[in-house]
C-alpha atoms as a PDB file:
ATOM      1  CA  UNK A   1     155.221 -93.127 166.435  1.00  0.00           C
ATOM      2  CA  UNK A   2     156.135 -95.438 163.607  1.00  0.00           C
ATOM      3  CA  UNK A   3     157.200 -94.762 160.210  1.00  0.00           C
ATOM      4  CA  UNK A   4     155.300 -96.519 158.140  1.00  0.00           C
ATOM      5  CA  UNK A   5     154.385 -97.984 153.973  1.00  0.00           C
ATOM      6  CA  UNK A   6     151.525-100.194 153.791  1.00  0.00           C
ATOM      7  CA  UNK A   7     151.188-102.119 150.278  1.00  0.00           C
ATOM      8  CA  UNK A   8     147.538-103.724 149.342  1.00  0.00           C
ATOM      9  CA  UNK A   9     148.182-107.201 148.448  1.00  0.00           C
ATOM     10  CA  UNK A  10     145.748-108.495 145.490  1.00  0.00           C
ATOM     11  CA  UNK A  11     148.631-110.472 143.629  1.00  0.00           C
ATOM     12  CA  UNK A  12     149.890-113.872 143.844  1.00  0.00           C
ATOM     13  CA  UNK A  13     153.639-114.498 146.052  1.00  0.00           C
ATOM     14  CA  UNK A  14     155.992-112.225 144.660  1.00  0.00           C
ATOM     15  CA  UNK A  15     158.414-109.851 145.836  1.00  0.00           C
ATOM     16  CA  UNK A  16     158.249-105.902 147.449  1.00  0.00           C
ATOM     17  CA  UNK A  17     162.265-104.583 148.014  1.00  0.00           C
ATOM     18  CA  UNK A  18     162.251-101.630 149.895  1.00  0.00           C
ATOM     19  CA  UNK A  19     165.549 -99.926 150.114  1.00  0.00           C
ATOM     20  CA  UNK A  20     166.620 -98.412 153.655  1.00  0.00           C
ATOM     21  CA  UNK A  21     169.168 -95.008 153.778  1.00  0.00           C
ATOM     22  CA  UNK A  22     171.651 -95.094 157.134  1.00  0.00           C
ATOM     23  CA  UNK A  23     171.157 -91.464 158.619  1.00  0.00           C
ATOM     24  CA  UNK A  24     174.691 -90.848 159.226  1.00  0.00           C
ATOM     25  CA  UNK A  25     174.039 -87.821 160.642  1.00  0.00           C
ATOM     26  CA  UNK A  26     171.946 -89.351 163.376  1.00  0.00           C
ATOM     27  CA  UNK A  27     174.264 -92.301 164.222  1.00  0.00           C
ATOM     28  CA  UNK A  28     176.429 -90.592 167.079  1.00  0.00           C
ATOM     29  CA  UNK A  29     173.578 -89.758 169.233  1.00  0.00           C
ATOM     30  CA  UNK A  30     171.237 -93.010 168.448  1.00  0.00           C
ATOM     31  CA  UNK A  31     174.597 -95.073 169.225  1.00  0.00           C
ATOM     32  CA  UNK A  32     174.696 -93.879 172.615  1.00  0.00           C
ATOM     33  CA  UNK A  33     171.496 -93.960 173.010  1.00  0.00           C
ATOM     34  CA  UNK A  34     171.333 -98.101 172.080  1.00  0.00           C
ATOM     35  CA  UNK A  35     174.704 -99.113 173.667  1.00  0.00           C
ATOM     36  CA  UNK A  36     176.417 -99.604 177.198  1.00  0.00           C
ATOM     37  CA  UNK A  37     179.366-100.131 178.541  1.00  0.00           C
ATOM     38  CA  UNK A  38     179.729-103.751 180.925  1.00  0.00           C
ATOM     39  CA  UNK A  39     183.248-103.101 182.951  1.00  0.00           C
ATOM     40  CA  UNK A  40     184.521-106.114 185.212  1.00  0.00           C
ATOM     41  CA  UNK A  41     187.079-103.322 185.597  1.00  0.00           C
ATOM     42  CA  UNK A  42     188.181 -99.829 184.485  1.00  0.00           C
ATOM     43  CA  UNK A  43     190.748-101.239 181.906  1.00  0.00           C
ATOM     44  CA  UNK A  44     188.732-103.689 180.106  1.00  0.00           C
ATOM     45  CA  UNK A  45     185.262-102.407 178.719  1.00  0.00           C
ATOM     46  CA  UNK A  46     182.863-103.687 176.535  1.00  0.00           C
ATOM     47  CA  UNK A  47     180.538-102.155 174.427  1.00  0.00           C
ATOM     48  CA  UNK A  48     176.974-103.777 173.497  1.00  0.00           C
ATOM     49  CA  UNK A  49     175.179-102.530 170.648  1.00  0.00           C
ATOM     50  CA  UNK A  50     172.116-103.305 170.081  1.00  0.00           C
ATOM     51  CA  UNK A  51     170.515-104.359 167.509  1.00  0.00           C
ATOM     52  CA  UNK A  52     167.622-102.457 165.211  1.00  0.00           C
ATOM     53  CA  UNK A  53     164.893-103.668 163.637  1.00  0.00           C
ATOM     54  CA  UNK A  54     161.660-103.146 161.287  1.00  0.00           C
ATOM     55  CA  UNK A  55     158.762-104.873 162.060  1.00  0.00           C
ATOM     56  CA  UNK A  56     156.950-106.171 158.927  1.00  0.00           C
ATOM     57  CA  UNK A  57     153.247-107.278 159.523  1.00  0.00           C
ATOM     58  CA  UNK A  58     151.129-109.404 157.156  1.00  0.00           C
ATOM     59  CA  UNK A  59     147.442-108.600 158.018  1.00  0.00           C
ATOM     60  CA  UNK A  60     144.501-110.820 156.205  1.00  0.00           C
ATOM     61  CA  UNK A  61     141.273-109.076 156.784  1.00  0.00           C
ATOM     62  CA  UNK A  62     137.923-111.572 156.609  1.00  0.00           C
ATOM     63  CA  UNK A  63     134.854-109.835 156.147  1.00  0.00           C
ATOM     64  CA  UNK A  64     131.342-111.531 156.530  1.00  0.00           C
ATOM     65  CA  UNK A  65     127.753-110.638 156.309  1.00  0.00           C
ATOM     66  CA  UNK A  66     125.036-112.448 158.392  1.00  0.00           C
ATOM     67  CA  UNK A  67     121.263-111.903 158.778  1.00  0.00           C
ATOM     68  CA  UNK A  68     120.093-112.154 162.136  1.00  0.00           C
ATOM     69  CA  UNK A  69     116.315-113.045 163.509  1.00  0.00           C
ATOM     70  CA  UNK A  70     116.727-113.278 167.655  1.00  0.00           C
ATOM     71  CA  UNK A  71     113.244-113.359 169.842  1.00  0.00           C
ATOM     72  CA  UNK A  72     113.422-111.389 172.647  1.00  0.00           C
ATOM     73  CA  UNK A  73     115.979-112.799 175.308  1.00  0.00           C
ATOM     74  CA  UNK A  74     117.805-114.561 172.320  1.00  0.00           C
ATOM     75  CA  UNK A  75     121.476-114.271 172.139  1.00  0.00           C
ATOM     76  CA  UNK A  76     123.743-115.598 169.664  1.00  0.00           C
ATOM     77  CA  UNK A  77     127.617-115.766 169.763  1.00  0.00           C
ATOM     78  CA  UNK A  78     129.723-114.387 167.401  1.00  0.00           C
ATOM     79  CA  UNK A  79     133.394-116.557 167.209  1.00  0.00           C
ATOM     80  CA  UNK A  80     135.999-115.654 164.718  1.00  0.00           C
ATOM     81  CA  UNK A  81     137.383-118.489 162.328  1.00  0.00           C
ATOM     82  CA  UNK A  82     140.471-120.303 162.641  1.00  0.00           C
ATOM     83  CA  UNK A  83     143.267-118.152 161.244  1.00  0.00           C
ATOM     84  CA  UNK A  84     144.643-118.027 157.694  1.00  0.00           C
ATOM     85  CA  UNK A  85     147.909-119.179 158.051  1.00  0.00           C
ATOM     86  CA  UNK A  86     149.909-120.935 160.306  1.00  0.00           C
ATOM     87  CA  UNK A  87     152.159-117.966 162.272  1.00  0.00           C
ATOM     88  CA  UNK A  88     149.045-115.474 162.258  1.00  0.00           C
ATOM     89  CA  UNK A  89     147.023-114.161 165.720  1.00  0.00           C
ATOM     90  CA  UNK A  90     143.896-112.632 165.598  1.00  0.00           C
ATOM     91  CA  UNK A  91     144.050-108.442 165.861  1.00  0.00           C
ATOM     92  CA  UNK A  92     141.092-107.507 166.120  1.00  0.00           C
ATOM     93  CA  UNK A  93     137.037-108.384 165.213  1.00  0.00           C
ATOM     94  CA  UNK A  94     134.744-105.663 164.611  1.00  0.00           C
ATOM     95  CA  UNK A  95     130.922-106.063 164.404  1.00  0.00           C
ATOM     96  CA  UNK A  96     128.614-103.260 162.641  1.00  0.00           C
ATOM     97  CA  UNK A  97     124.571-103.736 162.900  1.00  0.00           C
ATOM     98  CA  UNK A  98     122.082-102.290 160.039  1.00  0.00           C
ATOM     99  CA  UNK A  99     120.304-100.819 161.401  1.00  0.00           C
ATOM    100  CA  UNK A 100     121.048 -99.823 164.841  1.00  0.00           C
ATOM    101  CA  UNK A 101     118.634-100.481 167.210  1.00  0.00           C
ATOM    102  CA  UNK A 102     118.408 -99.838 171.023  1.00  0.00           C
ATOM    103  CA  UNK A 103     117.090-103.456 171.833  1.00  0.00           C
ATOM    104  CA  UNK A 104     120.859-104.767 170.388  1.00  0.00           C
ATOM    105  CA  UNK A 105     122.878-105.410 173.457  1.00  0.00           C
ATOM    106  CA  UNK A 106     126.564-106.621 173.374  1.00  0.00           C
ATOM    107  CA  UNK A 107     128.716-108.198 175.519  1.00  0.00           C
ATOM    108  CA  UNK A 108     132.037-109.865 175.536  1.00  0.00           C
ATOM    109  CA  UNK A 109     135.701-109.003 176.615  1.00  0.00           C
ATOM    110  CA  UNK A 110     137.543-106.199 175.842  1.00  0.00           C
ATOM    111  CA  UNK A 111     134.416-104.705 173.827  1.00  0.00           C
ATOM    112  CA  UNK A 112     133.972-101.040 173.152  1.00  0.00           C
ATOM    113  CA  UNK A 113     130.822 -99.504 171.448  1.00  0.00           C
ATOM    114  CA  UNK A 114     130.331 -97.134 168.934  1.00  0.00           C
ATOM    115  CA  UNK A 115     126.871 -95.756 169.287  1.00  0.00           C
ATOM    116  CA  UNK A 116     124.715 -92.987 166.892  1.00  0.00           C
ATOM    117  CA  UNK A 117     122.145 -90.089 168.208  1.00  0.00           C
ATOM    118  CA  UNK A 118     119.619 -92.065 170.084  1.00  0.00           C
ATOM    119  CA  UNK A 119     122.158 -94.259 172.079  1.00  0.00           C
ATOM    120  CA  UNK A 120     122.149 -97.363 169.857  1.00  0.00           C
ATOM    121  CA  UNK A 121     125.155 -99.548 169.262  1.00  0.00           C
ATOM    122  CA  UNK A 122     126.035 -99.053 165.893  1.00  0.00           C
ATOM    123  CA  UNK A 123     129.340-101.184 166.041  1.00  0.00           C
ATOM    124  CA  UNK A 124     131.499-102.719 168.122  1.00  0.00           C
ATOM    125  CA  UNK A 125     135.350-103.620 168.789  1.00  0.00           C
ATOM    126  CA  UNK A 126     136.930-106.364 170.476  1.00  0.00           C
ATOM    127  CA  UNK A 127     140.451-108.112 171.288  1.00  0.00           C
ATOM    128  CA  UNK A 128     138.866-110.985 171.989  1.00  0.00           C
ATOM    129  CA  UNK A 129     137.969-114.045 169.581  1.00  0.00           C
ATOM    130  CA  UNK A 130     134.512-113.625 170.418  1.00  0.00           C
ATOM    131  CA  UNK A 131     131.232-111.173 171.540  1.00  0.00           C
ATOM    132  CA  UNK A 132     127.635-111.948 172.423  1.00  0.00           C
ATOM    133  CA  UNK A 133     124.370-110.523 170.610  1.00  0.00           C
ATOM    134  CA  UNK A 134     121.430-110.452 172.164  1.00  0.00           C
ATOM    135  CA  UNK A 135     117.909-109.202 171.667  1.00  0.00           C
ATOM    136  CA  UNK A 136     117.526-106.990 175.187  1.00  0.00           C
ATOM    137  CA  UNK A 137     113.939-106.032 173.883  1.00  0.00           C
ATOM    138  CA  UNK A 138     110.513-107.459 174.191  1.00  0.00           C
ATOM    139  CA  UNK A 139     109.470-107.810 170.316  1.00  0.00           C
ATOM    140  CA  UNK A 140     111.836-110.393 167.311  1.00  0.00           C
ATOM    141  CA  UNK A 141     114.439-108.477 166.272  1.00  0.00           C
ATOM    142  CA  UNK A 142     115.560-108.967 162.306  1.00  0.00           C
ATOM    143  CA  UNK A 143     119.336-107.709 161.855  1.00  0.00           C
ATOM    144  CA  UNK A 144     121.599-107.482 159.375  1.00  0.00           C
ATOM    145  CA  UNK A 145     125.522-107.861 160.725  1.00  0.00           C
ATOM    146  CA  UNK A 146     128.491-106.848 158.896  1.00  0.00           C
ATOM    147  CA  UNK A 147     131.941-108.670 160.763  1.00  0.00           C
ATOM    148  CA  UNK A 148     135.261-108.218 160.368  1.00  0.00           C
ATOM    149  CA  UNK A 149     138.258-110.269 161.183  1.00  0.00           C
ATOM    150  CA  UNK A 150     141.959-109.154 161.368  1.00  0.00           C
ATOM    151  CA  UNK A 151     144.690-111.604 161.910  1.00  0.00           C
ATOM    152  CA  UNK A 152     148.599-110.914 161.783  1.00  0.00           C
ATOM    153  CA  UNK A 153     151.831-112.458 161.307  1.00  0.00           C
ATOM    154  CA  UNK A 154     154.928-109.991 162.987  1.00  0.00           C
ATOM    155  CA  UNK A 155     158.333-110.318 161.693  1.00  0.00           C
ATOM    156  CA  UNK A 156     161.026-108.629 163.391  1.00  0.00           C
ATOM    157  CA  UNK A 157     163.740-107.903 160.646  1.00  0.00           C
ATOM    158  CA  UNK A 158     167.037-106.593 161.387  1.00  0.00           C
ATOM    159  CA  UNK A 159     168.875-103.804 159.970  1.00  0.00           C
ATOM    160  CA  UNK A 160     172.579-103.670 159.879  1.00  0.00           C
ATOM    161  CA  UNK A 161     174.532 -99.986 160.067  1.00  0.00           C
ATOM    162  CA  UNK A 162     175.837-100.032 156.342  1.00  0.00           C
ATOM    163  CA  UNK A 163     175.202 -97.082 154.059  1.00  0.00           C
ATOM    164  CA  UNK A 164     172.253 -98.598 152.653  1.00  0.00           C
ATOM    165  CA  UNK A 165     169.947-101.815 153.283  1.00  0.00           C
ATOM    166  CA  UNK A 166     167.606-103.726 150.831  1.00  0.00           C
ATOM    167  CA  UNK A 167     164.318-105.526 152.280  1.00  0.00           C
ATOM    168  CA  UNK A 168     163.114-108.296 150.210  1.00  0.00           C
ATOM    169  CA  UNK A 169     159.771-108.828 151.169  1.00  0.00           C
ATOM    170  CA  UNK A 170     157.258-111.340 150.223  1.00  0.00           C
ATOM    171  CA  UNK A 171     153.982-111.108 149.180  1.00  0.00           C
ATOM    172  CA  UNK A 172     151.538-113.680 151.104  1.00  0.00           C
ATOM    173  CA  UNK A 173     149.721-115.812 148.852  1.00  0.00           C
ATOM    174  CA  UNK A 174     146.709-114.831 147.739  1.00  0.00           C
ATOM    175  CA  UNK A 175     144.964-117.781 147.491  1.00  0.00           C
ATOM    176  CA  UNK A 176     142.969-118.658 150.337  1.00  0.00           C
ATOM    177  CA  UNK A 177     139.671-117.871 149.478  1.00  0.00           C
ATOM    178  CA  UNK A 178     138.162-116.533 152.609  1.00  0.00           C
ATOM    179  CA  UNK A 179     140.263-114.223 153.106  1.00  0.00           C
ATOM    180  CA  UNK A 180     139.229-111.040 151.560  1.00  0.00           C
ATOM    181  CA  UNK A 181     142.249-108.545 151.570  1.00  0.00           C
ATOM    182  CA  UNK A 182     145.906-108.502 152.385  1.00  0.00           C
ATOM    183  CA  UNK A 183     148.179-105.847 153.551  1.00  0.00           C
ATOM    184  CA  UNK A 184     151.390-105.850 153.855  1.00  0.00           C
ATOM    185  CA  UNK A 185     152.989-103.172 156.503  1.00  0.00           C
ATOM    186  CA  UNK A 186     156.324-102.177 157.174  1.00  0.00           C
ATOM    187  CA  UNK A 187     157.028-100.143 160.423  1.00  0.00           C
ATOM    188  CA  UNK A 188     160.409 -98.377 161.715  1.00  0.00           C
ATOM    189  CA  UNK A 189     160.694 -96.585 164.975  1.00  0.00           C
ATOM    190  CA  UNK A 190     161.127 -92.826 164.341  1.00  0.00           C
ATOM    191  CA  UNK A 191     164.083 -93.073 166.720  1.00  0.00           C
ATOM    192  CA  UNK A 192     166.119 -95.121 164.454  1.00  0.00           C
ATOM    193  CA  UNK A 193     168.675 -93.905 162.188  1.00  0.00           C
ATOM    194  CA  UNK A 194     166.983 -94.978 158.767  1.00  0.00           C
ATOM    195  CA  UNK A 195     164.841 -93.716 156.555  1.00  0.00           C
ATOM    196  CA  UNK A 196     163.151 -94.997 153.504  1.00  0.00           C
ATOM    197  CA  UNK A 197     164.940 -94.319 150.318  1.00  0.00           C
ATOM    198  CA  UNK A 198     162.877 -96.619 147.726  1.00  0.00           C
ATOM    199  CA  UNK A 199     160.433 -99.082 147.203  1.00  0.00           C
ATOM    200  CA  UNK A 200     160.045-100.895 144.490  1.00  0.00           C
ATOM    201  CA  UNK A 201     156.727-102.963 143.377  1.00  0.00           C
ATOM    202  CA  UNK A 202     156.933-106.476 141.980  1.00  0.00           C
ATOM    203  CA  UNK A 203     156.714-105.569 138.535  1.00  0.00           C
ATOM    204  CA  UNK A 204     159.934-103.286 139.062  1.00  0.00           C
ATOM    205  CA  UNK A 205     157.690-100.028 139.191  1.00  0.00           C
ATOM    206  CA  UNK A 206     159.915 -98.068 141.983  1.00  0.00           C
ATOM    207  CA  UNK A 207     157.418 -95.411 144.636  1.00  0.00           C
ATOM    208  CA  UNK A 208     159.392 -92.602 142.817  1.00  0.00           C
ATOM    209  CA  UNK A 209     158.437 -93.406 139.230  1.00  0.00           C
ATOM    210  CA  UNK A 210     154.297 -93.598 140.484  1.00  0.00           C
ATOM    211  CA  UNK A 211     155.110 -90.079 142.235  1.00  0.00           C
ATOM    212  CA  UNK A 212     157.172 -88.784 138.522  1.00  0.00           C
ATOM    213  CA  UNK A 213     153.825 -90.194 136.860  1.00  0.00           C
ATOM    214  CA  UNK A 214     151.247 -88.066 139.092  1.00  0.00           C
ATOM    215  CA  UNK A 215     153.116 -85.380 139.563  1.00  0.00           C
ATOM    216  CA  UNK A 216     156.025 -84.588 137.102  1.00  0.00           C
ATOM    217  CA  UNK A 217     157.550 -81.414 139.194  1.00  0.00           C
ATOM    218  CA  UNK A 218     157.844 -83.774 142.220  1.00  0.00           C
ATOM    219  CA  UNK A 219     161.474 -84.341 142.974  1.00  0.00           C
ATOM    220  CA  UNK A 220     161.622 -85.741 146.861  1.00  0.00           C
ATOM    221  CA  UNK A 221     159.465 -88.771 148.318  1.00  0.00           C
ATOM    222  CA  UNK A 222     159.035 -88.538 151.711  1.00  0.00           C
ATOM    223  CA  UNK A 223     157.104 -91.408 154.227  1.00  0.00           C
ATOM    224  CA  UNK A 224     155.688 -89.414 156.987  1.00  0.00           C
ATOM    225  CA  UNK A 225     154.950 -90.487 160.715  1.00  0.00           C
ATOM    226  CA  UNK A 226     152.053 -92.150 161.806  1.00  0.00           C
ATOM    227  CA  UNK A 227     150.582 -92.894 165.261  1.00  0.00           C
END
């Protein structure tokens, strides 16, 4: 499990810091856990630490619509675009038909189906950059598809022992006009000695002041674990 704060981009490039607290209390126990001991002999060892690390992910979402007429027989193949930026991989591209109908079949890679009451696909998942529609039935088919398109860009950012650390993250840009939203996700093992102390938006806004303005009798902000 990972904890996690996820930020919905709609700005221009700017900056998110998020502040890091050292869990001193933790350190003994995660130190032994993430070091060794390399001996050419008994009087000389040497201890390895390694390193930790937060993994920051920038995920562009692409969502298009497309009407669909296929005669029976008919297939037509479904690729996802070139990605938005230079470092990012596709995740993921989900497909969702309106209305589901049992003559839809869908094939491709690393597909998985959702399907409703009567058996019909009523979306589907894929890995892959690409699935097949076709029109299993003996009558036209007229479909409307809804398609999503994840890509990501990992960073692996590393986190010294200190009391304290501060993440200056940037937001992507914006810009690219295909691209309908933007996340921005940072992750931390929930084995690491760190926990989040602050974040603080690019207007200066910190998480705690957001959390003061809903609820006034809050006095601890707390990232839980997610899966």
């Amino acid at each position: 499990m990972l904890g996690s704060i996820v930020v919905i981009v709609n700005s221009m490039r700017r900056n998110l810091v998020i502040l890091l607290v050292m869990l001193a209390a933790t350190v003994p126990i995660i130190v032994l856990a993430t070091s060794y001991n390399v001996s050419p002999n008994v009087n000389a060892p040497t201890t390895v630490n390694q390193p930790y690390y937060a993994i920051l992910e920038y995920i562009d979402y692409i969502n298009t619509t497309k009407a669909l007429t296929l005669a029976p027989s008919q297939s037509i193949n479904i690729q996802a675009p070139l990605p938005p930026g230079q470092n990012y991989v596709l995740k993921y591209m989900e497909v969702s038909i309106n209305p589901p109908s049992p003559a839809i079949a869908i094939s491709g890679s690393n597909v998985m189906f959702s399907k409703n009451e009567i058996g019909a696909i009523a979306s589907a998942y894929t890995t892959s950059d690409s699935l097949t529609i076709t029109n299993a039935g003996n009558q036209p088919l007229n479909e409307t598809v809804t398609i999503t398109y994840a890509f990501v860009e990992e960073v692996y950012l590393p986190l010294n022992t200190s009391s304290t650390v501060t993440l200056n993250i940037t937001i992507p840009d914006s810009s690219i006009q295909y691209v309908t939203q933007q996340v921005v996700e940072l992750s931390i093992p929930n084995y690491m000695p760190f926990e989040i102390a602050s974040v603080a938006l690019p207007n200066g806004t910190t998480l705690s002041q957001l959390v003061s303005a809903w609820s006034p009798l809050a006095n601890y902000v707390k990232i839980e674990l997610s899966t």
